[in-house]
C-alpha atoms as a PDB file:
ATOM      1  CA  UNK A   1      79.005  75.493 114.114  1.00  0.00           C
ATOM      2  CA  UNK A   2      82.533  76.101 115.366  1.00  0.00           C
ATOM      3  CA  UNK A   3      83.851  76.711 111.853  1.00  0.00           C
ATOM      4  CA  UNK A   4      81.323  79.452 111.572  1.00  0.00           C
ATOM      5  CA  UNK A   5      82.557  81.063 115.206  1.00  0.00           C
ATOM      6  CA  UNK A   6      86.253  80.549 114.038  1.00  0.00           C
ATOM      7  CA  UNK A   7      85.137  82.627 110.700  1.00  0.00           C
ATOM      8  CA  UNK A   8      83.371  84.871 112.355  1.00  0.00           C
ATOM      9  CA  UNK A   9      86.484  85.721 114.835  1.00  0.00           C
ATOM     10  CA  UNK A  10      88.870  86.120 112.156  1.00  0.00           C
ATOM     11  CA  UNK A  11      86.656  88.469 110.716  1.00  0.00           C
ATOM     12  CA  UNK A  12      86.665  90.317 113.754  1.00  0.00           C
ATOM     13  CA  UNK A  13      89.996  90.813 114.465  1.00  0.00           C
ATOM     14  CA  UNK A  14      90.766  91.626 110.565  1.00  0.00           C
ATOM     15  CA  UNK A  15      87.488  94.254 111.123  1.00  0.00           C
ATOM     16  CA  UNK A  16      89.298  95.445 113.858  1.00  0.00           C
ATOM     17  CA  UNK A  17      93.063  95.659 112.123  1.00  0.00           C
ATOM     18  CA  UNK A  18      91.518  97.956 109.277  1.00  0.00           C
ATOM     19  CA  UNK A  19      90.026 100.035 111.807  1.00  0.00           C
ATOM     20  CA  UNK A  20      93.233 100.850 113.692  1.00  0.00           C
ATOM     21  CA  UNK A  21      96.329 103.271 112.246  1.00  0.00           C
ATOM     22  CA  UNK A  22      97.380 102.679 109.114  1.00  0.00           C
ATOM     23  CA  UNK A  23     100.848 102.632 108.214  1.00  0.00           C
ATOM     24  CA  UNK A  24     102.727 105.106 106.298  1.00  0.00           C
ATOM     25  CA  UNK A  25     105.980 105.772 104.709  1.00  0.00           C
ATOM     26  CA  UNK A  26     107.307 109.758 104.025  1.00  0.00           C
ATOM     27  CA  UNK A  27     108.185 110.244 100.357  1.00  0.00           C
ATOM     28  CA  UNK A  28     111.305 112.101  99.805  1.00  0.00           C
ATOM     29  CA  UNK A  29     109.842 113.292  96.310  1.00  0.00           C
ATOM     30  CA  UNK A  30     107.020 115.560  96.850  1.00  0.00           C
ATOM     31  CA  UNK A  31     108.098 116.303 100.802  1.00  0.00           C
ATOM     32  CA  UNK A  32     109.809 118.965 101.959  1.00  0.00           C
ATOM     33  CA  UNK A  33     111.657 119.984 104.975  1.00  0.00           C
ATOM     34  CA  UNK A  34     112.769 123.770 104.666  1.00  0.00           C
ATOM     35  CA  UNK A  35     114.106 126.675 107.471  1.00  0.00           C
ATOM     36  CA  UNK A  36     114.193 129.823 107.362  1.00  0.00           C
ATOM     37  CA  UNK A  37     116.118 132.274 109.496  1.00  0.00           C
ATOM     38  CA  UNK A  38     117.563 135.813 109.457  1.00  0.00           C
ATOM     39  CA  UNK A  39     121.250 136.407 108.615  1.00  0.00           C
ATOM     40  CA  UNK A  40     122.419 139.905 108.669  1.00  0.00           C
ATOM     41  CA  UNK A  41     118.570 141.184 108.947  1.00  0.00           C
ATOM     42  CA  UNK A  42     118.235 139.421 105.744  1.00  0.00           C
ATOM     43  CA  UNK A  43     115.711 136.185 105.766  1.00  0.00           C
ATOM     44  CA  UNK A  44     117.828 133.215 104.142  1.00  0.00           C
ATOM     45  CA  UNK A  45     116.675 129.547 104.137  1.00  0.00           C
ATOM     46  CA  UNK A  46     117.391 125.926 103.357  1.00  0.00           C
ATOM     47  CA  UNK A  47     116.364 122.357 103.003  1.00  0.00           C
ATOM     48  CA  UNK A  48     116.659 119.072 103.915  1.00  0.00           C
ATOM     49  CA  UNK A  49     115.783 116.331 101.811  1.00  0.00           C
ATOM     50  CA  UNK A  50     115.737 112.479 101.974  1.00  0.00           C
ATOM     51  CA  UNK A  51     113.309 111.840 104.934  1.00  0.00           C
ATOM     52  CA  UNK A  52     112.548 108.834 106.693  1.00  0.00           C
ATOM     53  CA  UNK A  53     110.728 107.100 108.905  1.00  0.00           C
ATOM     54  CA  UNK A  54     107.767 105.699 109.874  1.00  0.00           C
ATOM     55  CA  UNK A  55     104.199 107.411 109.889  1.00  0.00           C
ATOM     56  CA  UNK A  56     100.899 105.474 111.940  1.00  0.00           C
ATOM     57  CA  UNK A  57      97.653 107.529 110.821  1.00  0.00           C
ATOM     58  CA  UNK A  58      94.569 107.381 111.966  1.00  0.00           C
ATOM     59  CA  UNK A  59      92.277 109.962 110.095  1.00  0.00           C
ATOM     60  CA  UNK A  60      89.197 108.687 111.941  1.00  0.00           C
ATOM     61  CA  UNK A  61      90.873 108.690 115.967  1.00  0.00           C
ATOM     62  CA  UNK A  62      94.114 111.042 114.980  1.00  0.00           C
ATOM     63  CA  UNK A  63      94.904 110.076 119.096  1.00  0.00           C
ATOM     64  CA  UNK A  64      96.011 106.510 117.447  1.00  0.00           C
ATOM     65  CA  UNK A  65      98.355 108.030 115.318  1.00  0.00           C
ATOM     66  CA  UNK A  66     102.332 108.523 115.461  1.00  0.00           C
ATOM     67  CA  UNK A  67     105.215 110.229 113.980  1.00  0.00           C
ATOM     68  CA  UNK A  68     108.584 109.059 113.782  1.00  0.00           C
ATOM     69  CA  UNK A  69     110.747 110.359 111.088  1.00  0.00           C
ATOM     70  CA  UNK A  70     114.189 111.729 110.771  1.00  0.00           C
ATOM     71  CA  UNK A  71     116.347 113.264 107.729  1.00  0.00           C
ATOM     72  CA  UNK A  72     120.001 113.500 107.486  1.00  0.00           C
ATOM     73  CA  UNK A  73     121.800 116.401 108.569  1.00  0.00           C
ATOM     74  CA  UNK A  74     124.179 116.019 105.774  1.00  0.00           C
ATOM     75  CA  UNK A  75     121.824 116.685 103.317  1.00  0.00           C
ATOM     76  CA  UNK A  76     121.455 120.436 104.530  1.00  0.00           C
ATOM     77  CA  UNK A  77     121.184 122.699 101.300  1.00  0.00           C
ATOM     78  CA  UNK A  78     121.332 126.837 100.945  1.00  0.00           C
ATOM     79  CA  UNK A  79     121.798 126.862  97.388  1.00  0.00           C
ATOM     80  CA  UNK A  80     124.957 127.964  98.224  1.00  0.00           C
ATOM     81  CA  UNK A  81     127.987 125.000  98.251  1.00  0.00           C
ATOM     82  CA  UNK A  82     130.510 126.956 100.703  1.00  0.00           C
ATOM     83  CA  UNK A  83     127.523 127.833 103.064  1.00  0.00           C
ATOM     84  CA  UNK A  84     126.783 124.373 103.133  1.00  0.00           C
ATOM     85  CA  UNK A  85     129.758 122.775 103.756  1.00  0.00           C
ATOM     86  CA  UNK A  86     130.112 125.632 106.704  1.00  0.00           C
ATOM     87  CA  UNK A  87     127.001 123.951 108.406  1.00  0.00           C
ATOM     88  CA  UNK A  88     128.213 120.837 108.032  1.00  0.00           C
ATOM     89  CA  UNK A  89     131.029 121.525 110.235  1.00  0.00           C
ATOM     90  CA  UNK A  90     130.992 120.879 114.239  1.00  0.00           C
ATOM     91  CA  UNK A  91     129.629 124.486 115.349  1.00  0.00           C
ATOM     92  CA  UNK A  92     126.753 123.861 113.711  1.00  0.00           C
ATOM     93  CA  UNK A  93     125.148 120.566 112.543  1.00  0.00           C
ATOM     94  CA  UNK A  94     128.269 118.316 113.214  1.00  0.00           C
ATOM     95  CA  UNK A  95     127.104 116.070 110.628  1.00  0.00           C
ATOM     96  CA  UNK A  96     129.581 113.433 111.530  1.00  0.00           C
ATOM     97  CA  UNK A  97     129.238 112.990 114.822  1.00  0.00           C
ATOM     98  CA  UNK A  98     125.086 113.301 114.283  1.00  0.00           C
ATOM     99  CA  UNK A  99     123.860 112.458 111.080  1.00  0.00           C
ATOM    100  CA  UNK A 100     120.471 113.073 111.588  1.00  0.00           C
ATOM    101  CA  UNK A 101     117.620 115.269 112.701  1.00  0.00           C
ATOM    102  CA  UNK A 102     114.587 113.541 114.362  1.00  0.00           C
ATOM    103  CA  UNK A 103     111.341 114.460 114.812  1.00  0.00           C
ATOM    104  CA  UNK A 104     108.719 112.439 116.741  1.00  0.00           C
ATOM    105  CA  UNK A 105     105.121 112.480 117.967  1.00  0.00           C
ATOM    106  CA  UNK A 106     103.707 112.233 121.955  1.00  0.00           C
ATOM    107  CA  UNK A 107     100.453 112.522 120.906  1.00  0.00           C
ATOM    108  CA  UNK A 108      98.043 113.945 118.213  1.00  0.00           C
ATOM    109  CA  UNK A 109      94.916 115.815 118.863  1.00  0.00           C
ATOM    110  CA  UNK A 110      92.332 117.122 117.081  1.00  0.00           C
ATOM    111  CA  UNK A 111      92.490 120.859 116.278  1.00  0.00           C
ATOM    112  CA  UNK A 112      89.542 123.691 116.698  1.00  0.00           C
ATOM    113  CA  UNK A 113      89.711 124.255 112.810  1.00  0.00           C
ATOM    114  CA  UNK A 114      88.156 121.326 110.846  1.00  0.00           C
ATOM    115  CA  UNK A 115      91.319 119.314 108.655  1.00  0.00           C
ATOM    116  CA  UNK A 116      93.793 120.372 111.174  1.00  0.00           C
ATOM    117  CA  UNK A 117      94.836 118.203 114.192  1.00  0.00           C
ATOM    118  CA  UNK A 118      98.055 119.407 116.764  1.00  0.00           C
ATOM    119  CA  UNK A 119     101.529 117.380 117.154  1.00  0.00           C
ATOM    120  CA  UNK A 120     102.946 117.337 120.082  1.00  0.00           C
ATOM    121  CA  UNK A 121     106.579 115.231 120.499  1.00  0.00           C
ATOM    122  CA  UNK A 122     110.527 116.408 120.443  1.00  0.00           C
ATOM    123  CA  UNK A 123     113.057 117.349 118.086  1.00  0.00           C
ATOM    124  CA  UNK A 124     116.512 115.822 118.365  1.00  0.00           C
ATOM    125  CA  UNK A 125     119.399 117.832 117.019  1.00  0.00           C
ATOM    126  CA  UNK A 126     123.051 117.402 118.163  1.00  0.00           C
ATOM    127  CA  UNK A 127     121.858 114.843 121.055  1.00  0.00           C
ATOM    128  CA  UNK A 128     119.734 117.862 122.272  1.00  0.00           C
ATOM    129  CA  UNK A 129     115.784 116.890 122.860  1.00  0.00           C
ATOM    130  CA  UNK A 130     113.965 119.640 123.381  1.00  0.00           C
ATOM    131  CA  UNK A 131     109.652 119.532 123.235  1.00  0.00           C
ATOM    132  CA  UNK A 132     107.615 121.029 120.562  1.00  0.00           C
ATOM    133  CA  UNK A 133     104.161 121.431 119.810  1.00  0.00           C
ATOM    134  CA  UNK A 134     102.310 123.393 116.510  1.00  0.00           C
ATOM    135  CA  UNK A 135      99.323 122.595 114.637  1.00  0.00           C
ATOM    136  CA  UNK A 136      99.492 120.961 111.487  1.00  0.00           C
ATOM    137  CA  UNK A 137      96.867 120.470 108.292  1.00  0.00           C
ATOM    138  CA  UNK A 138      96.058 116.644 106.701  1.00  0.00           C
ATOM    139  CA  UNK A 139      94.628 116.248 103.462  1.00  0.00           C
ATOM    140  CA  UNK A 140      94.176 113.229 101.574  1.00  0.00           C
ATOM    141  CA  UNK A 141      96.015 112.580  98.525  1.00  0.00           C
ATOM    142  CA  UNK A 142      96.853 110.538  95.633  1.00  0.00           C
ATOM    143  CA  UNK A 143      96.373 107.133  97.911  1.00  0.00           C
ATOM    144  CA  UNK A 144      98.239 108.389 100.922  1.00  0.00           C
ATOM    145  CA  UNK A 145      98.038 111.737 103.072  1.00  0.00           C
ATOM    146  CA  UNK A 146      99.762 115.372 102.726  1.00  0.00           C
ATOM    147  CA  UNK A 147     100.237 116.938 106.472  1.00  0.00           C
ATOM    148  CA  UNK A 148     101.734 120.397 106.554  1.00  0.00           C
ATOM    149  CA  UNK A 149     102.885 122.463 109.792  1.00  0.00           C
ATOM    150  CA  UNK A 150     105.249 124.772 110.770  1.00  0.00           C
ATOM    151  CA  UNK A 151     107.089 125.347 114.150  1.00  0.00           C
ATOM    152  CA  UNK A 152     109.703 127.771 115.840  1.00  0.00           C
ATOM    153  CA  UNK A 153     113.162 126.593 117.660  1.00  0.00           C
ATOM    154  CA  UNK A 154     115.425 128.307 118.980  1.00  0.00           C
ATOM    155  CA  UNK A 155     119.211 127.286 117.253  1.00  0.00           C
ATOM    156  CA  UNK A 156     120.686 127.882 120.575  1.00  0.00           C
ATOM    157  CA  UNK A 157     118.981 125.402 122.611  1.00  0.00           C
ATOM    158  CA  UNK A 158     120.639 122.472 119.988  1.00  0.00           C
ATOM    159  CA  UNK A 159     123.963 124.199 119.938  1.00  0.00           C
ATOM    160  CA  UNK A 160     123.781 125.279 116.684  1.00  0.00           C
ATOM    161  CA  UNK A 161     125.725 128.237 115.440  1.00  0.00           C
ATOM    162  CA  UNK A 162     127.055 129.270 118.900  1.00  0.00           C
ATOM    163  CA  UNK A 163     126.945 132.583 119.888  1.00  0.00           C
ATOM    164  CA  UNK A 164     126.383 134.986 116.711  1.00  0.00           C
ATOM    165  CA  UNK A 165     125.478 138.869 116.382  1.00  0.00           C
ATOM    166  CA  UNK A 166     124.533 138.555 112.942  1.00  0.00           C
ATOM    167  CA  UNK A 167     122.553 135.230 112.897  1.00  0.00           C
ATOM    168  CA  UNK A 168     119.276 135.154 114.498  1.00  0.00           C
ATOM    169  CA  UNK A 169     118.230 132.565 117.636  1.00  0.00           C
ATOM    170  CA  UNK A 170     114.853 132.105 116.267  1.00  0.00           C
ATOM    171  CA  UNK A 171     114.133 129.830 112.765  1.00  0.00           C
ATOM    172  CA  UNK A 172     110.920 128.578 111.429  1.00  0.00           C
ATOM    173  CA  UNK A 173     110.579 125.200 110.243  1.00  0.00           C
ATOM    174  CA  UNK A 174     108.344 124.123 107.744  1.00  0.00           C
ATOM    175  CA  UNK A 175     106.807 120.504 106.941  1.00  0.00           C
ATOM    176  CA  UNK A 176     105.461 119.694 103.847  1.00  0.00           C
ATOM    177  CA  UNK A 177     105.295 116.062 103.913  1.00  0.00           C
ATOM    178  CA  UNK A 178     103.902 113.183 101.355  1.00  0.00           C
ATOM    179  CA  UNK A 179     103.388 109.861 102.939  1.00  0.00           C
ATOM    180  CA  UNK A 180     101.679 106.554 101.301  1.00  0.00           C
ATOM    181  CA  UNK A 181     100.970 103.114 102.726  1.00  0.00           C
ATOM    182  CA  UNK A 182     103.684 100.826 103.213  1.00  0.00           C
END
């Protein structure tokens, strides 16, 4: 009899592991982490590439799930070299003295609109935290999940750029992001 309550337990708590967040890895191939913003009037845009990071999804209770993932600032590409190398420098991503960009969850919600759930958390750029919040789409996919969301930050509140009349405060970030089990 107490073998069978000892089985029974373990089946329990491995009944109740499954159950919980799974976790997840991003996958740099097939993610991407792009910006756009307006130079001159003109909208321009970039990437970053090579995220990281840990992912805890829960499609069933999306309150159990988390977000922490970060790519480097480094790895910032206009498809132009020179521009590139500009935004590596210290007025705007100081890439040496902060090598990456961080983005993590506070909590996930559901969403009004079915397959769509809402992050809230902070970015980190430059030792700057600031609090964002946007709604972002899940589907399932090839053994793992696709989420995709875009948000707005201001440049200015992570010191980036400084003070420009040609560059715009405002850029849209976009998250297309591939993660599988780990």
């Amino acid at each position: 009899m107490k073998s069978i309550t000892i089985l029974f337990t373990a089946v329990a708590i491995l009944g109740i592991n499954l159950l919980q967040a799974q976790n997840y890895v991003p996958v740099d191939d097939g993610t991407g982490v792009k910006f756009k913003i307006k130079n001159f009037g003109i909208t321009v845009g970039g990437s970053f590439t090579g995220l990281k990071g840990k992912i805890e999804f829960d499609a069933a209770k999306p309150g159990n799930s988390m977000f922490d993932v970060s790519v480097e600032s480094k790895t910032v590409n206009t498809g132009i070299g020179s521009r590139d190398k500009h935004l590596r420098k210290e007025d705007y991503f100081d890439v040496e003295k902060f090598p990456s960009i961080s983005i993590r969850s506070t909590k996930i919600t559901p969403a009004t609109k079915e397959g769509w759930l809402y992050f809230f958390g902070t970015v980190t750029m430059k030792g700057v935290t600031k609090e964002i919040s946007f709604p972002f789409r899940v589907n399932e996919e090839n053994g793992g999940y696709r989420f995709n969301g875009e948000f707005k930050l201001n440049r200015r509140d992570y010191s980036v750029g400084g003070n420009s009349i040609s560059l715009s405060d405002n850029l849209t970030v976009s998250l297309d992001v591939f993660a599988k089990k780990s």
